[in-house]
C-alpha atoms as a PDB file:
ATOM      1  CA  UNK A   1      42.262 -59.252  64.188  1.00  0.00           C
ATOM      2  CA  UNK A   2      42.099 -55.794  62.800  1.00  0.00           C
ATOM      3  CA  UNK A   3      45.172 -53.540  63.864  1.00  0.00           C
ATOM      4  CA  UNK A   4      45.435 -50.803  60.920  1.00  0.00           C
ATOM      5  CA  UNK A   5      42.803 -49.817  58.472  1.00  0.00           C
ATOM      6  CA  UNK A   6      43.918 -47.860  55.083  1.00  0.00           C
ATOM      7  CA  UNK A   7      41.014 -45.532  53.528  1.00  0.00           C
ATOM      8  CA  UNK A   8      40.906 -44.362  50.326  1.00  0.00           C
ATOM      9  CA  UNK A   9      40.329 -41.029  50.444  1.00  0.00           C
ATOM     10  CA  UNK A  10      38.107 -38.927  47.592  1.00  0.00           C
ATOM     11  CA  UNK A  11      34.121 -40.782  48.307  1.00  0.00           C
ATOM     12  CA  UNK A  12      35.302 -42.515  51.375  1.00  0.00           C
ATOM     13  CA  UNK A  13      35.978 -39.470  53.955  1.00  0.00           C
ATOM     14  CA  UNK A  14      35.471 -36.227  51.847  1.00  0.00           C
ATOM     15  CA  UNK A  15      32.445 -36.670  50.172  1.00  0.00           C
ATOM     16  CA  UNK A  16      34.295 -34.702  46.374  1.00  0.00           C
ATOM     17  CA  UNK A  17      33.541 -36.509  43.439  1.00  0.00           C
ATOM     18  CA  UNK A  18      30.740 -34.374  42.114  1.00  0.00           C
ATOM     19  CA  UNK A  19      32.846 -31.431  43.320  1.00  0.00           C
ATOM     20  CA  UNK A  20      36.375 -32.712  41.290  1.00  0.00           C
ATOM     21  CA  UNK A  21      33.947 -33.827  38.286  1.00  0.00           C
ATOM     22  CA  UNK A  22      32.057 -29.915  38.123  1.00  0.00           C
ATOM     23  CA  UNK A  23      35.342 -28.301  38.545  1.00  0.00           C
ATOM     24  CA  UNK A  24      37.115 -30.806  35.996  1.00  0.00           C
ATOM     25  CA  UNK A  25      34.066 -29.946  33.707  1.00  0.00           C
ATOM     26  CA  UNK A  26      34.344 -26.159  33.856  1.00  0.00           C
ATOM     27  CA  UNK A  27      38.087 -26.363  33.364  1.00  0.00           C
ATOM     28  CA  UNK A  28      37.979 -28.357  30.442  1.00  0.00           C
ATOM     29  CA  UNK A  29      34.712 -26.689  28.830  1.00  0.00           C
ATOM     30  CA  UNK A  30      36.649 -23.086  29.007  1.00  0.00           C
ATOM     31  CA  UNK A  31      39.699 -24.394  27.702  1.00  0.00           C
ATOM     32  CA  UNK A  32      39.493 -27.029  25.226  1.00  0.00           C
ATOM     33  CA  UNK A  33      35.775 -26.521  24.306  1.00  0.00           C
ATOM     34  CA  UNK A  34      35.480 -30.216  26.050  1.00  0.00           C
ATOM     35  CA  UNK A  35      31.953 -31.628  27.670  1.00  0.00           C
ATOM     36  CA  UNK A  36      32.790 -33.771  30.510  1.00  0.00           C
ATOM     37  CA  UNK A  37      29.736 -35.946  31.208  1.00  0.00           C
ATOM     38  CA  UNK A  38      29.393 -37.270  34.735  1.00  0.00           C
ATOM     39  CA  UNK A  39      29.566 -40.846  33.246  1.00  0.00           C
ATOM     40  CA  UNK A  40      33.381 -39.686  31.884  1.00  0.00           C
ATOM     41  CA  UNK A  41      34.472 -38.442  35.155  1.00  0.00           C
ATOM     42  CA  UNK A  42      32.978 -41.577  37.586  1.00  0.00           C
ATOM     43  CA  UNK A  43      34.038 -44.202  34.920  1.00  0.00           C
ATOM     44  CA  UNK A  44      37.741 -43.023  35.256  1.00  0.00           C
ATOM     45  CA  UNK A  45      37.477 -43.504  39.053  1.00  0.00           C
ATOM     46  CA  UNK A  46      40.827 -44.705  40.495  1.00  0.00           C
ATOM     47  CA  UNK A  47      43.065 -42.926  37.945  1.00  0.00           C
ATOM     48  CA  UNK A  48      44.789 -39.664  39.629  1.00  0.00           C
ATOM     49  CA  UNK A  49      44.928 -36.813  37.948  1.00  0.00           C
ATOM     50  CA  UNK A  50      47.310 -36.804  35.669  1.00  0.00           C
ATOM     51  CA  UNK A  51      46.337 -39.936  34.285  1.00  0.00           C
ATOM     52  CA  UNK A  52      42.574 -39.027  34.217  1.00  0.00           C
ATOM     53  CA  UNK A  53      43.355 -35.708  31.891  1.00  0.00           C
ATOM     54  CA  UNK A  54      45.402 -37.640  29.678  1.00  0.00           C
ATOM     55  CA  UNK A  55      42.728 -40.114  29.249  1.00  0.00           C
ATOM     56  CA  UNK A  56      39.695 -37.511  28.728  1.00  0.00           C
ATOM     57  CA  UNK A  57      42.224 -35.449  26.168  1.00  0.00           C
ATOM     58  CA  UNK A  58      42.756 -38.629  24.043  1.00  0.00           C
ATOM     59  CA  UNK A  59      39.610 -40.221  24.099  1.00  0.00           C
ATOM     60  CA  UNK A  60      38.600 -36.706  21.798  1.00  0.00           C
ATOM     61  CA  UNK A  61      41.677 -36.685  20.104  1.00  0.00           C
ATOM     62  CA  UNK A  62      43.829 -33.635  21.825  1.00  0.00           C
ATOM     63  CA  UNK A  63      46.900 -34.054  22.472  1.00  0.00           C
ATOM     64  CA  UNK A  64      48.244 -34.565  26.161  1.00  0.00           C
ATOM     65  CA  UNK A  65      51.152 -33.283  26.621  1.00  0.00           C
ATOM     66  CA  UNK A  66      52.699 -32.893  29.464  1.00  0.00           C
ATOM     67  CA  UNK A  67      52.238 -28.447  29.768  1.00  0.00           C
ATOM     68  CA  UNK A  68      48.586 -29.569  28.594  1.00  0.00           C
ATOM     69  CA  UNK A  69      48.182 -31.903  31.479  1.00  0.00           C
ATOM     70  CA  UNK A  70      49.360 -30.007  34.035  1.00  0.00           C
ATOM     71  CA  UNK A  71      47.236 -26.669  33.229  1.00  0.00           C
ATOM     72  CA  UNK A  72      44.160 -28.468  33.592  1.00  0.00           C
ATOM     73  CA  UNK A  73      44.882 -29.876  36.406  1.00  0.00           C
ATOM     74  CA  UNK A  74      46.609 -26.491  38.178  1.00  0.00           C
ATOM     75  CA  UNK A  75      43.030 -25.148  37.283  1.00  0.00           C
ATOM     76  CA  UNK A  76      41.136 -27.810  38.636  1.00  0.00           C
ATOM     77  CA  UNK A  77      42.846 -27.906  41.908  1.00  0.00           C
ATOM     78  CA  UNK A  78      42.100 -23.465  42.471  1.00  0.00           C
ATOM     79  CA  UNK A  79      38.560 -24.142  41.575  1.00  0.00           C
ATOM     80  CA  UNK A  80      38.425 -27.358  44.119  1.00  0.00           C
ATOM     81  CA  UNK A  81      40.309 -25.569  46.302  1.00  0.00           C
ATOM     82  CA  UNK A  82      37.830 -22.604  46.767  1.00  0.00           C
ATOM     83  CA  UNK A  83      34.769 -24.901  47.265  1.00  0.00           C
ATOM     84  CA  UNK A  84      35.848 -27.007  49.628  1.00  0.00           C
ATOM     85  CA  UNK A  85      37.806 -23.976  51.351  1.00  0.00           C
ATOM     86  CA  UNK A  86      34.771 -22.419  51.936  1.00  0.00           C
ATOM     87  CA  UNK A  87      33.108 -25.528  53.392  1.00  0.00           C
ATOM     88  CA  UNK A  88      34.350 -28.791  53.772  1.00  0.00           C
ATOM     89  CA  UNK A  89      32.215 -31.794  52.582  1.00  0.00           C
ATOM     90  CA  UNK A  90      32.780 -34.784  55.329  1.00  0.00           C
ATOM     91  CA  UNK A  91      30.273 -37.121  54.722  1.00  0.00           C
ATOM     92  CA  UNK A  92      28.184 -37.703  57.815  1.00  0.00           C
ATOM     93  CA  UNK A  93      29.793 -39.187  60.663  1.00  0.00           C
ATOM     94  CA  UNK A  94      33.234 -39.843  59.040  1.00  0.00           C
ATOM     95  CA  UNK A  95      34.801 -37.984  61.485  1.00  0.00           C
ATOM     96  CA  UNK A  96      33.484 -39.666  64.375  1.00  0.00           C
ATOM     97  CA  UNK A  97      34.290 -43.288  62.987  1.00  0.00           C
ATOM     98  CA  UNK A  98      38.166 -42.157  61.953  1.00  0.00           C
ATOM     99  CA  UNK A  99      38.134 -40.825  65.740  1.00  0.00           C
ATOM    100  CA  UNK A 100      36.635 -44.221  67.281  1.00  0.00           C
ATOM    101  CA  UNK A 101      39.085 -45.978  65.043  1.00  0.00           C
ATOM    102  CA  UNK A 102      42.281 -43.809  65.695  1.00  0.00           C
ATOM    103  CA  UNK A 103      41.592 -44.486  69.502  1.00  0.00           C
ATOM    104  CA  UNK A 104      42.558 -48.374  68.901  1.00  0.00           C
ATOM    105  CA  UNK A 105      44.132 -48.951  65.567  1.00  0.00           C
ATOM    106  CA  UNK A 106      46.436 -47.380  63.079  1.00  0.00           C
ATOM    107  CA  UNK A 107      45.180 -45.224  60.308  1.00  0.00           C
ATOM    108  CA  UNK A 108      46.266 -44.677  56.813  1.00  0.00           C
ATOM    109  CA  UNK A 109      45.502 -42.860  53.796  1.00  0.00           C
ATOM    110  CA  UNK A 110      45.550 -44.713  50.267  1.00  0.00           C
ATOM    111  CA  UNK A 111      44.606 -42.161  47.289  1.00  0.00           C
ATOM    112  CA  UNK A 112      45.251 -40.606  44.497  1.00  0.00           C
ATOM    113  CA  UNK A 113      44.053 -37.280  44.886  1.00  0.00           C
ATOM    114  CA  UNK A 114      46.872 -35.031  45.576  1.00  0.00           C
ATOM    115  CA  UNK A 115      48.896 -34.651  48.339  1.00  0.00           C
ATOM    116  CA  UNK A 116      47.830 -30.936  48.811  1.00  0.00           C
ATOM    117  CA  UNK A 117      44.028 -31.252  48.726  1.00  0.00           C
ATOM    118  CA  UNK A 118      44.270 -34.641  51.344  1.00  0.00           C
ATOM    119  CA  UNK A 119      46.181 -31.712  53.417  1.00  0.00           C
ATOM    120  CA  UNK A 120      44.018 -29.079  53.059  1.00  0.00           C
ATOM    121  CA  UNK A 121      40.999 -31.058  53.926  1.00  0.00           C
ATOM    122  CA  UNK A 122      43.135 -32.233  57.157  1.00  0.00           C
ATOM    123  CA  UNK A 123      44.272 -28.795  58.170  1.00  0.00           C
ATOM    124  CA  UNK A 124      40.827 -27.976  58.242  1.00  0.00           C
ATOM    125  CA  UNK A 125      38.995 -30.397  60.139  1.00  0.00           C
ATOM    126  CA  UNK A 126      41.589 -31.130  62.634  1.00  0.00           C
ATOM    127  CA  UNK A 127      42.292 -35.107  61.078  1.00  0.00           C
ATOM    128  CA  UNK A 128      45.557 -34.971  60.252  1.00  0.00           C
ATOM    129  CA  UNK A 129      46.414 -36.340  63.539  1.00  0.00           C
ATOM    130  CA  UNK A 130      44.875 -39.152  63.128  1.00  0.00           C
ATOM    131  CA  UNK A 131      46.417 -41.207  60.301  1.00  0.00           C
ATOM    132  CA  UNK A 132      50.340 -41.955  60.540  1.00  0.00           C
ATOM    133  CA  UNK A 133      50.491 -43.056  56.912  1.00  0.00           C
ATOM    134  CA  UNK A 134      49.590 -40.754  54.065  1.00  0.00           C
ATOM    135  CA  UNK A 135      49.866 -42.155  50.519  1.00  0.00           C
ATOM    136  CA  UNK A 136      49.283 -39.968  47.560  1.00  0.00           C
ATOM    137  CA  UNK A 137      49.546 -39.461  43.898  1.00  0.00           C
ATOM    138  CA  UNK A 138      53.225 -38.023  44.228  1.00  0.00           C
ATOM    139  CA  UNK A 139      53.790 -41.552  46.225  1.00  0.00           C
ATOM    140  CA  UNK A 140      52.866 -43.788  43.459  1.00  0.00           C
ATOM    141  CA  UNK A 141      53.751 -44.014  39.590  1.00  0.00           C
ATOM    142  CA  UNK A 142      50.545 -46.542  39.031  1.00  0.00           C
ATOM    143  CA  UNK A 143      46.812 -45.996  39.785  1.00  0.00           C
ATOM    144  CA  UNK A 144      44.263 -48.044  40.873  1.00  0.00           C
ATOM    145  CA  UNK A 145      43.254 -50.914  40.045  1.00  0.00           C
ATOM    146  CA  UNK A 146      46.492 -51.921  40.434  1.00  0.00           C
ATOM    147  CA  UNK A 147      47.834 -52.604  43.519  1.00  0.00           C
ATOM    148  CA  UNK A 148      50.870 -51.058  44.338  1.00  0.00           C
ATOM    149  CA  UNK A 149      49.114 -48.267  46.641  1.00  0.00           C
ATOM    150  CA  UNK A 150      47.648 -50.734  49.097  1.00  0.00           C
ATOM    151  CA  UNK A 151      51.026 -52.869  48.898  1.00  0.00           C
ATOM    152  CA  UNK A 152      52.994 -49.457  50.038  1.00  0.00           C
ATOM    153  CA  UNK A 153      50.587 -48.209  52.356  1.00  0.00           C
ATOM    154  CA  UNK A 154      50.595 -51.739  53.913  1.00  0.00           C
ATOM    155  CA  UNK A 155      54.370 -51.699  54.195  1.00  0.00           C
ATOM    156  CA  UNK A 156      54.438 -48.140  55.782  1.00  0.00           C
ATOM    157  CA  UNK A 157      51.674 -48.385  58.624  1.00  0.00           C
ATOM    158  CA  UNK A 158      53.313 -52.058  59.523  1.00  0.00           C
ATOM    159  CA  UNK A 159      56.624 -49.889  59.825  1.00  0.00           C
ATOM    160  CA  UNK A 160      54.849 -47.885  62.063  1.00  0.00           C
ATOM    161  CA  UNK A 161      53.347 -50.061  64.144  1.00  0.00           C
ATOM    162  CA  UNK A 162      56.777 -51.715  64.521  1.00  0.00           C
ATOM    163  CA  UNK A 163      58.581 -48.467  65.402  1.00  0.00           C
ATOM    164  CA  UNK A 164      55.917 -48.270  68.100  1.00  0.00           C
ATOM    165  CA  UNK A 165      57.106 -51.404  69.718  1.00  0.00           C
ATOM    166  CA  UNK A 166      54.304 -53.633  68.097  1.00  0.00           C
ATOM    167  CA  UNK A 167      54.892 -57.198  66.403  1.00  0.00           C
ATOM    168  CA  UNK A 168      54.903 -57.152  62.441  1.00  0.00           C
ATOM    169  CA  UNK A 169      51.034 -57.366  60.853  1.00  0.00           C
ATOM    170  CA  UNK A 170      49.868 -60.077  58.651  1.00  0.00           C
ATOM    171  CA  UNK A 171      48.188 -59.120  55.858  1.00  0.00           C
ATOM    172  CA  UNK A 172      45.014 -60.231  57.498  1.00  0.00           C
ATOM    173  CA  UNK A 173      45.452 -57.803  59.915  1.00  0.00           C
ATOM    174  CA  UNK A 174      45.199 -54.691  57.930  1.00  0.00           C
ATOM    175  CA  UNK A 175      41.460 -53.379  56.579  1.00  0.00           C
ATOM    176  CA  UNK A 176      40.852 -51.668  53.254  1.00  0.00           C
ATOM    177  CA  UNK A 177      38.040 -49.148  53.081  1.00  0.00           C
ATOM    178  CA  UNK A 178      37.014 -48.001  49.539  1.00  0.00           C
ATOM    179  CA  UNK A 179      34.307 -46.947  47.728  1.00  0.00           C
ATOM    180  CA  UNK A 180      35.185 -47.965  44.100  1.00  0.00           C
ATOM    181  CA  UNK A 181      35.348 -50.970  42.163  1.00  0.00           C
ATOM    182  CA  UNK A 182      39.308 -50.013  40.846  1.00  0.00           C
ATOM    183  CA  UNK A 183      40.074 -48.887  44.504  1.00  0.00           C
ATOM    184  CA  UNK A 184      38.572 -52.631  46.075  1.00  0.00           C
ATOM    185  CA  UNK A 185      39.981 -54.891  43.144  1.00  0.00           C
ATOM    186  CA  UNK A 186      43.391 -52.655  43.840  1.00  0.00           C
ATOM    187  CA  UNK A 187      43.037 -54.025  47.962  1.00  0.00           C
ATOM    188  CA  UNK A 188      41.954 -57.434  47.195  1.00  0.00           C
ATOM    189  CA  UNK A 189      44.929 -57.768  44.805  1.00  0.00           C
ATOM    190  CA  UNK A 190      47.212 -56.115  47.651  1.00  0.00           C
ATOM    191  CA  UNK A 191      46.037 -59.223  49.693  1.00  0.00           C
ATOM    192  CA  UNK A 192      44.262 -57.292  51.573  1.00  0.00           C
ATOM    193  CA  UNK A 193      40.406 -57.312  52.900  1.00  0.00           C
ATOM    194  CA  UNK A 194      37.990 -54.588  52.241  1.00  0.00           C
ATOM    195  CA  UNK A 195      35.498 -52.914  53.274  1.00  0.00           C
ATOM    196  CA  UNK A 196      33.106 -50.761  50.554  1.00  0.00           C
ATOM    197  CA  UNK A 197      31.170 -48.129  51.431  1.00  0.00           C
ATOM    198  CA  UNK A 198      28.551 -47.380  49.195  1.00  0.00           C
ATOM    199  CA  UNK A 199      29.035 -43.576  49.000  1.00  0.00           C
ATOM    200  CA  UNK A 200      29.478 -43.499  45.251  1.00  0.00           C
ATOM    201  CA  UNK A 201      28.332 -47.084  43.344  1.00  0.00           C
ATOM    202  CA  UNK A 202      26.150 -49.717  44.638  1.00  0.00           C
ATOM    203  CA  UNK A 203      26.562 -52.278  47.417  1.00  0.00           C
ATOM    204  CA  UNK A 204      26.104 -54.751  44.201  1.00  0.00           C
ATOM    205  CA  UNK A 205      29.141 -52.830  42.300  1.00  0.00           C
ATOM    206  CA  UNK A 206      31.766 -53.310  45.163  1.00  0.00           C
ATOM    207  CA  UNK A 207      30.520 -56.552  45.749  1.00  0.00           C
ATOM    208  CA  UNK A 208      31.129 -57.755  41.898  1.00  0.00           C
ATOM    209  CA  UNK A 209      34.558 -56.084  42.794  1.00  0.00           C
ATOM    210  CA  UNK A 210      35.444 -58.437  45.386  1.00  0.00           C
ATOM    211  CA  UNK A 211      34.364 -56.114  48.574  1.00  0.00           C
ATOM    212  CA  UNK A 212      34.143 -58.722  51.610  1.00  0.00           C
ATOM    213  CA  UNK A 213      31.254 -56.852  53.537  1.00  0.00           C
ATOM    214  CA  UNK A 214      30.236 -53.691  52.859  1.00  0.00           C
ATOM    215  CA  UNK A 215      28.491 -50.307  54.644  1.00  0.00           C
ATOM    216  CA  UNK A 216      25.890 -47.880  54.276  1.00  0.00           C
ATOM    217  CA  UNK A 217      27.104 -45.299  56.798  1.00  0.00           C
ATOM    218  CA  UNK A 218      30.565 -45.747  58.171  1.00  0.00           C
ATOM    219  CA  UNK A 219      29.866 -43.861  61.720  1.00  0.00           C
ATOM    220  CA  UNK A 220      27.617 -47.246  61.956  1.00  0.00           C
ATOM    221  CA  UNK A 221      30.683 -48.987  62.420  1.00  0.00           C
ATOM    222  CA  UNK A 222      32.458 -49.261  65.766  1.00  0.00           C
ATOM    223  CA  UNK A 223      36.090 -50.915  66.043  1.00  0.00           C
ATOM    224  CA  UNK A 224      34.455 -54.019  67.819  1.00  0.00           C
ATOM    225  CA  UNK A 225      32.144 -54.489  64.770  1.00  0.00           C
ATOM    226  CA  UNK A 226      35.211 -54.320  62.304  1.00  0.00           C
ATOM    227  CA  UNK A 227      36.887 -56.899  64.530  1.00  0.00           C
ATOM    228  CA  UNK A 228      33.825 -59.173  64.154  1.00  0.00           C
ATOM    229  CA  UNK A 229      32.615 -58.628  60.663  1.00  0.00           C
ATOM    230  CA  UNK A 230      36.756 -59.265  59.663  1.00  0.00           C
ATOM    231  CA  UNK A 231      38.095 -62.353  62.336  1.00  0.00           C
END
C-alpha cells in the first residue's frame, strides 16, 4: 500500500521547462553567441544545472570551466527567478492533488533544480508544508538517470515516517511521480514504482521508460486511486 510518494519537481508540479529552456537560451545567446534549440534543452532532461551547461558548452566546443559554469547558471536563475516571481506556473490542479495526498501520506521532493527555486516556488504558494523531504541538486553529486536521488529520498521520508512512530516502508510502499524518461528509469532503478505524468513527453515515452501507469492530469488522482492503481 502506498504510504509516501516522491515527485520530481521541474514538469511534475511547476509547470518550468519552457521557462528554464527560454531563460537558458537568452543567457547563453548574450554570452557565448550560443543557440539553444528546444530539442538541446528537453533532450538533457534529468541533468541539473551544472551538468546541463557543461554539456551544452562542450557539445560546441567552449570550454566549461568551472567560473564559466557557474555564470550561466547565476544568470539563468535571476532571469527564472523574475518570471516565475511575478507569477507562478502550477500546472492545473497540482496543488489540490499534493493537498489530498499530504492529508494521508508522506510527501517528498526528488529534483535537480536548485534548492532555491524549489523554495521560492514553495514560499509562494504556501506548499512547503506539505513535503517533509526535500532533495535537491546540492543533495546529490549524480543526476538522473541514475538512481541515487530516489535511493536518498527513499531513505529520508522512511526516516521520517519512523520518527513519527510508523513501521519502516518497503520499497513497494513508496510512489515515484515523474515526468521524464531519465527521471522514471532513475525510480525504477531505485526499486521503486512510478507514476508518469505526461506533462512534458508522451504517455508512450514514459511507458518505453518503464512508467507502471501513467496520468493525464494529476488532480484526477485521489489517494484511494493511487492505492488501487499501485496494490
Amino acid at each position: 500500500m502506498i504510504k509516501a510518494i516522491l515527485m520530481d519537481w521541474n514538469g511534475v508540479v511547476i509547470n518550468d521547462e519552457q521557462i528554464q529552456c527560454d531563460a537558458y537560451r537568452e543567457i547563453f545567446a548574450e554570452l557565448h553567441g550560443i543557440e539553444l534549440t528546444d530539442e538541446d534543452y528537453y533532450s538533457r532532461m534529468g541533468m541539473n544545472d551544472r551538468v546541463f551547461t557543461a554539456s551544452v558548452l562542450e557539445a560546441v566546443g567552449k570550454a566549461g570551466d568551472a567560473s564559466t559554469v557557474a555564470e550561466i547558471i547565476e544568470k539563468k536563475t535571476v532571469k527564472w527567478s523574475e518570471i516565475v516571481t511575478e507569477n507562478v506556473p502550477l500546472f492545473d490542479g497540482v496543488d489540490n492533488f499534493i493537498h489530498k495526498c499530504a492529508n494521508e501520506m508522506a510527501l517528498g521532493i526528488v529534483s535537480m533544480a536548485k534548492r532555491e527555486e524549489i523554495d521560492l516556488v514553495l514560499e509562494k504558494t504556501g506548499l512547503g508544508e506539505c513535503f517533509s523531504v526535500i532533495i535537491s541538486a546540492e543533495d546529490i553529486s549524480t543526476y538522473k538517470p541514475d538512481p541515487t536521488c530516489y535511493r536518498e529520498g527513499f531513505r529520508q521520508i522512511d526516516l521520517h515516517r519512523i520518527a513519527a512512530s510508523h513501521l519502516p516502508m518497503n520499497h513497494g510502499d513508496c510512489l515515484v511521480i515523474e515526468d521524464s524518461p531519465a527521471g522514471v528509469r532513475a525510480g525504477k532503478a531505485a526499486d521503486l514504482r512510478v507514476l508518469g505524468v505526461a506533462n512534458t513527453v508522451s504517455s508512450d515515452k514514459l511507458k518505453a521508460a518503464g512508467a507502471d501507469a501513467v496520468a493525464t492530469h494529476l488532480d484526477d488522482w485521489m489517494p484511494e486511486t493511487l492505492r488501487r492503481v499501485f496494490v
